[in-house]
Protein backbone atom coordinates (compact mmCIF):
# COMPACT_ATOMS: atom_id res chain seq x y z
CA UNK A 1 106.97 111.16 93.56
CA UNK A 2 106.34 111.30 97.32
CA UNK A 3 103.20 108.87 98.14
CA UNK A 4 103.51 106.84 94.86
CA UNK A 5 104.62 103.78 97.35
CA UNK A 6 101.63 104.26 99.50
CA UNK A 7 99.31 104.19 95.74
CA UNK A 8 101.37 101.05 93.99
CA UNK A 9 99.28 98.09 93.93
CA UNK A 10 100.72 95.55 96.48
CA UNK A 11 100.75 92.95 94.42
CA UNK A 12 102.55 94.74 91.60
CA UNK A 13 105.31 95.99 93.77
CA UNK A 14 105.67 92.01 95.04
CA UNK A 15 106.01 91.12 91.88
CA UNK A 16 108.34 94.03 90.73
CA UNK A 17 110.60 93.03 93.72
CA UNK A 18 110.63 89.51 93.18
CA UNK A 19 111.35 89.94 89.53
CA UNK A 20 114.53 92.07 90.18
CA UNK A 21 116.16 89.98 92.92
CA UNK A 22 115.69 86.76 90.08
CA UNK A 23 117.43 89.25 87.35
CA UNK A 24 120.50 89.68 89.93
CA UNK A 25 120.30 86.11 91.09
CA UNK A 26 120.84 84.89 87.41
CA UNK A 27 123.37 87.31 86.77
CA UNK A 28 125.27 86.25 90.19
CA UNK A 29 124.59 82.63 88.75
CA UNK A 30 126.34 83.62 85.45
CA UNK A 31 129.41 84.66 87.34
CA UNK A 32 129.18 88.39 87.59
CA UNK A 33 131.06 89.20 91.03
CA UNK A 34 129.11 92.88 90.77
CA UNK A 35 125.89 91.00 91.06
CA UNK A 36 127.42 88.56 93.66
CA UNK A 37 127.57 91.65 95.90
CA UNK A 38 124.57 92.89 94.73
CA UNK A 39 122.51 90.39 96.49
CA UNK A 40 124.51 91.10 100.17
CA UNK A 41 125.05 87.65 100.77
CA UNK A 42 128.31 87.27 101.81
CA UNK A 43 129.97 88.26 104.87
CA UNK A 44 133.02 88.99 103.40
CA UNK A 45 132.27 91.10 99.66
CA UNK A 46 135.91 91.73 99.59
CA UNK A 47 136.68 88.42 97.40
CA UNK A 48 134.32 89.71 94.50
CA UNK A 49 135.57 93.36 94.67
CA UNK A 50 138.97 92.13 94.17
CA UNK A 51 137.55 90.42 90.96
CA UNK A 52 136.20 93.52 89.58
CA UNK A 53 139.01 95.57 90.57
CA UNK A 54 140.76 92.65 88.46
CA UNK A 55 138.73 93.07 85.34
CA UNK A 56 140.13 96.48 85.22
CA UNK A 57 139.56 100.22 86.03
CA UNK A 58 136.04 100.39 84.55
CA UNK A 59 134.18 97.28 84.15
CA UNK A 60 130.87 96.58 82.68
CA UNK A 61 128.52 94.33 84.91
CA UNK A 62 126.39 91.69 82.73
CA UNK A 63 123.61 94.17 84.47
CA UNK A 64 124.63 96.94 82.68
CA UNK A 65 125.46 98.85 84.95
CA UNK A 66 129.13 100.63 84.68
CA UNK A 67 131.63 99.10 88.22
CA UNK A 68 134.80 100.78 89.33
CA UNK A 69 137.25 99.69 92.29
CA UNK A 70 140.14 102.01 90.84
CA UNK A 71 140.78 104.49 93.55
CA UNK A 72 141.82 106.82 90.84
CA UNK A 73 138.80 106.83 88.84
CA UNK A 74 137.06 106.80 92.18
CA UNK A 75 138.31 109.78 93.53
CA UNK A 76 136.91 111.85 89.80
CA UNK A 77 133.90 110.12 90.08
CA UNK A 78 132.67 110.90 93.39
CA UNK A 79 133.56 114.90 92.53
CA UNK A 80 131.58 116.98 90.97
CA UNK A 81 133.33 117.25 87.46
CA UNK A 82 131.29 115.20 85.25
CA UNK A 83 127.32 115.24 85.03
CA UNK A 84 125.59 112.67 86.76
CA UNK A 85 122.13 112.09 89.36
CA UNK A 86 121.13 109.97 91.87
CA UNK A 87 119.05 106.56 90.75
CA UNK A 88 115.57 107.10 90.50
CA UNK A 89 112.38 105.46 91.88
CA UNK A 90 112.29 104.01 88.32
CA UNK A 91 115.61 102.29 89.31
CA UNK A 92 115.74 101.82 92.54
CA UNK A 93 113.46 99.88 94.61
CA UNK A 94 112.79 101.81 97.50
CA UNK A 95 110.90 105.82 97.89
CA UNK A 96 113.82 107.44 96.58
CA UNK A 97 112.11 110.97 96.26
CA UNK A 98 110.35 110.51 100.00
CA UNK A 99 113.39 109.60 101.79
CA UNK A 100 115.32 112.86 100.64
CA UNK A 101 117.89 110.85 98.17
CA UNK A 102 116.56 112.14 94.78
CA UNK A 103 118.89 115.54 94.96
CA UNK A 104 121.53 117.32 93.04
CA UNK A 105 124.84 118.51 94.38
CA UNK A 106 123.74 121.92 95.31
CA UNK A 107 120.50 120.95 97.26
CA UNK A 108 122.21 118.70 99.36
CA UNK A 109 124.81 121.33 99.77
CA UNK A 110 121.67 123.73 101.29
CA UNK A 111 121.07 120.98 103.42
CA UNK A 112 124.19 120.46 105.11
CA UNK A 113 124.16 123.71 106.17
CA UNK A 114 120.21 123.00 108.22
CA UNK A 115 121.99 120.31 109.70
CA UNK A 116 125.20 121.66 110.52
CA UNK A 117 123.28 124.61 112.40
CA UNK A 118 121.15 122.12 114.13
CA UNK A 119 123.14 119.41 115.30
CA UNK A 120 125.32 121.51 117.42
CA UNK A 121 128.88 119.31 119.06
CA UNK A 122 127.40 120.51 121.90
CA UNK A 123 124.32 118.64 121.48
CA UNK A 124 126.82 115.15 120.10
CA UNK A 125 128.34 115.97 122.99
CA UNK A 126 125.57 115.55 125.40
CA UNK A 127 123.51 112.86 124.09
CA UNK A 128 127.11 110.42 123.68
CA UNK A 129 128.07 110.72 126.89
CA UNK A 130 124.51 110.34 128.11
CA UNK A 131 124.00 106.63 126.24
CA UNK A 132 128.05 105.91 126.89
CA UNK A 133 127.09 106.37 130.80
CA UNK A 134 123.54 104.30 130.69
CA UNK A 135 125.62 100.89 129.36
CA UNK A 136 125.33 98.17 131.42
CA UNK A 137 128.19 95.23 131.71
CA UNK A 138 126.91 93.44 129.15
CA UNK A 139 125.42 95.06 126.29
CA UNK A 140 124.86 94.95 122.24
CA UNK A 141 127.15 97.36 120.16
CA UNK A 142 124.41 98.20 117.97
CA UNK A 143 121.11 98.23 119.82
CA UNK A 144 122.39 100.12 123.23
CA UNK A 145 125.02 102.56 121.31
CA UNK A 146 125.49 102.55 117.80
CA UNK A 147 121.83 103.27 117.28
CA UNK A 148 120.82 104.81 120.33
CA UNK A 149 122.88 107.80 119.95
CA UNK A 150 121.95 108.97 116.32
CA UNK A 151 118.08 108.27 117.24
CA UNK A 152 118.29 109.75 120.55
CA UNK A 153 120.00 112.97 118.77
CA UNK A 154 117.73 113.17 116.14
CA UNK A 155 115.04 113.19 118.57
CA UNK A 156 117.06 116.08 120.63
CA UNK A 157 118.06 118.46 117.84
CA UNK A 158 115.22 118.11 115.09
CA UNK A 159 112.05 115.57 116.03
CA UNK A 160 109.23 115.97 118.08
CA UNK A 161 108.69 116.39 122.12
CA UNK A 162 107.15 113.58 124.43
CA UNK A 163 106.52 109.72 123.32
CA UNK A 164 106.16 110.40 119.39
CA UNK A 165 110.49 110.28 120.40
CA UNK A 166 109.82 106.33 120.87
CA UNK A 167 108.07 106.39 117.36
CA UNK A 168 110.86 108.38 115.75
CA UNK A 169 113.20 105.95 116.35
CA UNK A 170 111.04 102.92 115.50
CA UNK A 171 110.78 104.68 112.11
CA UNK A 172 114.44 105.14 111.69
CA UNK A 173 114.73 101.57 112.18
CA UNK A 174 112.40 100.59 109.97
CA UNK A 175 113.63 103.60 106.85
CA UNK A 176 117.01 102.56 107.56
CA UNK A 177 116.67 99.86 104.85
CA UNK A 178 116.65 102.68 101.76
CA UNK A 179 119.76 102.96 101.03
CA UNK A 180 120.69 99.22 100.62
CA UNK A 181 117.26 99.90 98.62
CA UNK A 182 118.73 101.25 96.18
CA UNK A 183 120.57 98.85 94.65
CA UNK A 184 118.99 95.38 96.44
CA UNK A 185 115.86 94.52 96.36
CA UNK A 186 114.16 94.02 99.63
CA UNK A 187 111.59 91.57 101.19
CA UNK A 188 108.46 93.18 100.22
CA UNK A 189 107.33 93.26 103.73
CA UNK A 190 110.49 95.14 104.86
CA UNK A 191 109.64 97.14 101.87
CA UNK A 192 106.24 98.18 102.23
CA UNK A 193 107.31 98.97 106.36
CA UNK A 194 110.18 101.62 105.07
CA UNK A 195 107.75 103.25 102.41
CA UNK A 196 105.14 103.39 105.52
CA UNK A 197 108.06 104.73 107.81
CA UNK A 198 109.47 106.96 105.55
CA UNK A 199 105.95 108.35 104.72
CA UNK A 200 105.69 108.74 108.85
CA UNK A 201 109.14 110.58 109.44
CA UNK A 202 107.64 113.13 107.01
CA UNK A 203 105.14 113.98 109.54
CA UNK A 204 106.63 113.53 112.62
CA UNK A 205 109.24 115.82 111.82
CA UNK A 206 106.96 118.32 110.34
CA UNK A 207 104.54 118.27 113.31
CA UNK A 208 104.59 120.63 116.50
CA UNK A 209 107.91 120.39 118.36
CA UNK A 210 110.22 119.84 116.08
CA UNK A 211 113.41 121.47 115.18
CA UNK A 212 112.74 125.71 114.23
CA UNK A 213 111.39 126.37 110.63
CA UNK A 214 110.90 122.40 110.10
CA UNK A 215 107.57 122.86 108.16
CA UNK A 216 107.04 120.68 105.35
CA UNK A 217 108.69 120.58 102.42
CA UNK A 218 110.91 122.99 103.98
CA UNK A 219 115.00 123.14 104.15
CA UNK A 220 115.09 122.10 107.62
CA UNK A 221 112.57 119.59 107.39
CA UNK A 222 114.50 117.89 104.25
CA UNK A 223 117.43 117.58 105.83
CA UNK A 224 115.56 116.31 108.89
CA UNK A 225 114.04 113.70 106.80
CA UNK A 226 117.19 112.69 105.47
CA UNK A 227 118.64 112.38 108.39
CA UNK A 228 116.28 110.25 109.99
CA UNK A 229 115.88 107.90 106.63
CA UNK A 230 119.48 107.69 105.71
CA UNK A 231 121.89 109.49 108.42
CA UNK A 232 120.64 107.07 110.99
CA UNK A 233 121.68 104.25 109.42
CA UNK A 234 124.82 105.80 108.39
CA UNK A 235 125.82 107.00 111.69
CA UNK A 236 124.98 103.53 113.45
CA UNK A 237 127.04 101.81 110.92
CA UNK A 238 129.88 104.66 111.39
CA UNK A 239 129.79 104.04 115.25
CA UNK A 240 129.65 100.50 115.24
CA UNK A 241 133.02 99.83 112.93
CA UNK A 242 134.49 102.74 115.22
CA UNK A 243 133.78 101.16 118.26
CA UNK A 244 134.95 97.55 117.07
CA UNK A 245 138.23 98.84 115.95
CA UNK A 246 139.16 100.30 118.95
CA UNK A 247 137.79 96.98 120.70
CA UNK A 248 139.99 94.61 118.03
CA UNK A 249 142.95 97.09 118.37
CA UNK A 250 143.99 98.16 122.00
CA UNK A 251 146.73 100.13 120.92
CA UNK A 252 144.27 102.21 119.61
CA UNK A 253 141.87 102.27 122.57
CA UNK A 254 145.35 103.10 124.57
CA UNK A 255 145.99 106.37 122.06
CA UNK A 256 142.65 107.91 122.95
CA UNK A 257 143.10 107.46 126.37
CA UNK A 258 145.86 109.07 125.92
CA UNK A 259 144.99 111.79 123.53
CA UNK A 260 141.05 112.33 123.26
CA UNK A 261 141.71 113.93 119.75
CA UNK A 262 143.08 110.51 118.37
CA UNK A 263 139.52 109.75 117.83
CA UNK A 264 139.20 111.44 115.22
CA UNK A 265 142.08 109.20 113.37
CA UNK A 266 140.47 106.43 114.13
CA UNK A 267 137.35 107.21 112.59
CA UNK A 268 139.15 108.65 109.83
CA UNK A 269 140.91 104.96 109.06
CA UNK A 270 137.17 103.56 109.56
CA UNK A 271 136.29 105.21 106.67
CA UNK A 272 138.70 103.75 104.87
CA UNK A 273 138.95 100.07 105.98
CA UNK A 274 135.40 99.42 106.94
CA UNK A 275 133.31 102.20 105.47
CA UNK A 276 129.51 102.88 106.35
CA UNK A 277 128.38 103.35 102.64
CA UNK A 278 130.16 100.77 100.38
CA UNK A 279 128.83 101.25 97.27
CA UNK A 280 127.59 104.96 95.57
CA UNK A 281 125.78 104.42 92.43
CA UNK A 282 124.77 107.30 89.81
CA UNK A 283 123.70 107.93 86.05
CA UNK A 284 125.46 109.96 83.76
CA UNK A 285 123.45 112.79 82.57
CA UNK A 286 125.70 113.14 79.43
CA UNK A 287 127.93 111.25 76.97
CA UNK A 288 131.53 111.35 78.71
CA UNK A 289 134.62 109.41 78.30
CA UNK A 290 135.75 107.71 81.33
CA UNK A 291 139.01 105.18 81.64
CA UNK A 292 139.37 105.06 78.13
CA UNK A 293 135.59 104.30 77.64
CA UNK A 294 132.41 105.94 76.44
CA UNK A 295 129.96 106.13 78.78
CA UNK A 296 126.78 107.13 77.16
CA UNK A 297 124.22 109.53 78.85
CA UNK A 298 121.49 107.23 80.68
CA UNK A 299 124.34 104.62 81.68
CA UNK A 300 124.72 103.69 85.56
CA UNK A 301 128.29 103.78 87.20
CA UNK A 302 128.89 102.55 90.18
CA UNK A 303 131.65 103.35 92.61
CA UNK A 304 132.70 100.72 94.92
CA UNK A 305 133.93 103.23 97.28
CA UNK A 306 135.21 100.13 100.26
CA UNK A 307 137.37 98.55 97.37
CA UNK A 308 138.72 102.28 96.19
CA UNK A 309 139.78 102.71 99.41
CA UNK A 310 141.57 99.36 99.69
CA UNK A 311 143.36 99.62 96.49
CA UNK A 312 146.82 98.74 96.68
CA UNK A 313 148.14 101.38 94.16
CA UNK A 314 146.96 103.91 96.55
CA UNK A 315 147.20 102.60 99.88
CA UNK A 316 149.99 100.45 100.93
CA UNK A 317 149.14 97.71 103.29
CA UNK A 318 145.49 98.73 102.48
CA UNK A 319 144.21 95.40 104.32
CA UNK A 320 145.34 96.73 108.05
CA UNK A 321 143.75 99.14 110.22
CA UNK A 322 146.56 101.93 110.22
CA UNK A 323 145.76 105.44 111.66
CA UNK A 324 147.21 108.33 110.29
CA UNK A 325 147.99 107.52 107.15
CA UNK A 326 149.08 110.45 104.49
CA UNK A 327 146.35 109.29 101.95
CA UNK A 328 142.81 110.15 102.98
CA UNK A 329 139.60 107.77 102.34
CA UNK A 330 137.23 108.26 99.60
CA UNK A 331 134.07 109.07 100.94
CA UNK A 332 130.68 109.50 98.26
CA UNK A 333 129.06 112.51 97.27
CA UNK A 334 125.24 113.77 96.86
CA UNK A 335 123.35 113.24 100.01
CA UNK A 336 126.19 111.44 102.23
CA UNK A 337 127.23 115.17 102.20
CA UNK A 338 124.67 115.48 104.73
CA UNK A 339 124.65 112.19 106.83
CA UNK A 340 128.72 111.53 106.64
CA UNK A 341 129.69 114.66 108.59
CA UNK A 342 126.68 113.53 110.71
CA UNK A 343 127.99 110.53 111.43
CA UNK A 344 131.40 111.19 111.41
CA UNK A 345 131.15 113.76 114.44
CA UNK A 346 129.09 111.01 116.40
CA UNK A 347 131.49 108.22 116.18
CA UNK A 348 134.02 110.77 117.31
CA UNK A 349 132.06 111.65 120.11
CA UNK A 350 131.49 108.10 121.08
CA UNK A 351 134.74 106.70 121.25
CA UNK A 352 135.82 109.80 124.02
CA UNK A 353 132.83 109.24 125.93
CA UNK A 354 133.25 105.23 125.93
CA UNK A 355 137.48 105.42 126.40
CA UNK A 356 136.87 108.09 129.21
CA UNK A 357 134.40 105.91 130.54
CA UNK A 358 136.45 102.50 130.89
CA UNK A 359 137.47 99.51 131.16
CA UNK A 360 137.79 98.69 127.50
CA UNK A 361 134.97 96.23 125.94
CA UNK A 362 135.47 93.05 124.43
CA UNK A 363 133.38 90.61 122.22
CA UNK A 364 131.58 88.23 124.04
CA UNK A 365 129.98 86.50 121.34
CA UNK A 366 129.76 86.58 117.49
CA UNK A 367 128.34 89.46 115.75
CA UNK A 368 125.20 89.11 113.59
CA UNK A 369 125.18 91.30 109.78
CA UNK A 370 121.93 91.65 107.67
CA UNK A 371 121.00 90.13 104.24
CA UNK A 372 120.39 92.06 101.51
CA UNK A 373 122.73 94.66 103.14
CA UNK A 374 125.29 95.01 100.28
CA UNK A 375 125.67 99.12 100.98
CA UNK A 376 125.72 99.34 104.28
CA UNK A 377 126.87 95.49 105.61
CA UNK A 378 124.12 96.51 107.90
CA UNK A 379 125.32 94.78 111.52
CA UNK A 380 122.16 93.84 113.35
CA UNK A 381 123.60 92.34 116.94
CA UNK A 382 127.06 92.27 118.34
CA UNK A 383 127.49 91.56 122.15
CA UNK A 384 130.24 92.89 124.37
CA UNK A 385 130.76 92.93 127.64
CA UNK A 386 133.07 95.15 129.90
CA UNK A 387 132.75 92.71 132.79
């Protein structure tokens, strides 16, 4: 359905947001702690995943849709043993089909490969340590590094030569929105500018210069795409919590210094505590049973994959910031395939090149986190200074 966005009637699509935020807002009204995080108000959802997890392994929101925080029933869900797909643009409420999130298991299994062959460690490598050594003093976590580096990479390994770099990652910015898309309805103006940047991403990584064999509709150029709509976002996210918990936690900052390799713990018990993706929705494809429960085929379940990965029966302490604990974090399936081990070697890759650069940073003023954000907890400002 690439394009529909660009053909839908502006008004219609106004009023086709503005009637699903009111649906979630009178649910949230209600009492229903699913559609409390839903809307991506609060700064903390923690409080209303602790209600679901509460109202048992697999609860039924008043929106229909099918909520899990059981770490058990996580963990089968986000595998690949029962049939399920990705929402729709029926059901979501952003170009799901355009921004590369409307594949199966196996495509997105293609595509990991592309990127994995394309985004070299050499090439993390070279672009973290290049943004690590431009930081000034003072500077904003997510602006001058956690978004820098995926766009500048992007731009490196798979986008296009000379300025139309500057207008790749003005599109990521703006396509970063889709995957809190999916579930929360955006301001129609932030809509209509993803659809338009999505729709431009498609060509600018299809165009002359970028990465080999990245002609449209190709593997390459999907998995370029996706990248650039959702790994961006991902990897800033990923980078940012990675950063702050070596910030908020000097022992840890001290154990890198002391053993490079440590980073990769530390991003490891980011992905637990304060994950990048939050919530992975999907619809079963057929009848199945699930906690006790039938689930018919059509029926959304949802996965909230930060309160799995806090759940006490699993992980003890699960509140604290522990690294190297025996129990590894649920991460979700589909395309975060593609964008997690994208991310994941980035944040990596950032906290060597920022320990081996020194001092350590601290907050010098209070960090800023979008609305409407309830997938991502997108942070949009957070100062620190080394000084």
């Amino acid at each position: 359905m690439h394009g529909t966005w660009n053909r839908t009637d502006i008004g219609e699509l106004g009023r086709r947001l503005q009637r699903a935020h009111g649906e979630v807002w009178l649910h949230q009204v209600k009492g229903d702690p699913y559609a409390d995080l839903l809307r991506g108000h609060a700064e903390d959802p923690r409080p209303a995943e602790e209600r679901i997890r509460a109202l048992g392994p697999l609860w039924r929101s008043t929106t229909g849709a099918r909520v899990t925080a059981d770490h058990r029933l996580a963990a089968e869900l986000l595998g690949a043993g029962w049939l399920h797909r990705p929402l729709d643009e029926d059901e979501a409420h952003v170009p799901v089909d355009g921004a590369g999130l409307g594949g199966d298991a196996a495509h997105y299994e293609r595509l990991r490969g592309y990127a994995r062959d394309a985004v070299t460690p050499a090439a993390v490598h070279a672009v973290s340590e290049r943004v690590v050594g431009a930081l000034a003093a003072d500077f904003d976590l997510v602006t001058d590094l956690a978004e820098a580096v995926p766009t500048d990479l992007l731009a490196a390994t798979l986008g296009p030569a000379g300025a139309d770099r500057r207008e790749l990652a003005r599109a990521c910015t703006a396509a970063g929105v889709v995957l809190d898309g999916l579930l929360c309805p955006q301001r129609l103006d932030v809509t209509r500018r993803a659809a338009a940047a999505v729709d431009r991403l498609r060509e600018l990584l299809a165009g002359p210069g970028a990465g080999p064999g990245a002609g449209p509709g190709s593997g390459p150029h999907e998995a370029a795409v996706l990248l650039a709509t959702a790994g961006v976002r991902t990897a800033a996210s990923l980078i940012a919590g990675s950063v702050l918990a070596v910030v908020d936690h000097p022992q840890e900052w001290s154990r890198v210094a002391e053993d490079p390799g440590h980073a990769a713990l530390v991003v490891a018990e980011v992905l637990r505590h304060d994950p990048p993706v939050r919530i992975h929705p999907a619809v079963a494809l057929a009848d199945v049973e699930l906690a006790g429960q039938h689930v018919r085929a059509g029926e959304r379940v949802v996965v909230l994959v930060a309160a799995a990965n806090r759940d006490p029966e699993a992980f003890d302490e699960p509140d604290r910031f522990v690294t190297g604990r025996p129990a590894g974090a649920l991460v979700p399936a589909l395309h975060h395939r593609v964008t997690l081990p994208f991310a994941r070697a980035q944040a990596e890759a950032v906290l060597r090149a920022l320990v081996a650069a020194g001092p350590r940073p601290r907050r010098s003023a209070g960090h800023l986190r979008s609305r409407r954000s309830p997938v991502t907890g997108h942070l949009l400002g957070c100062p620190l200074t080394t000084g």
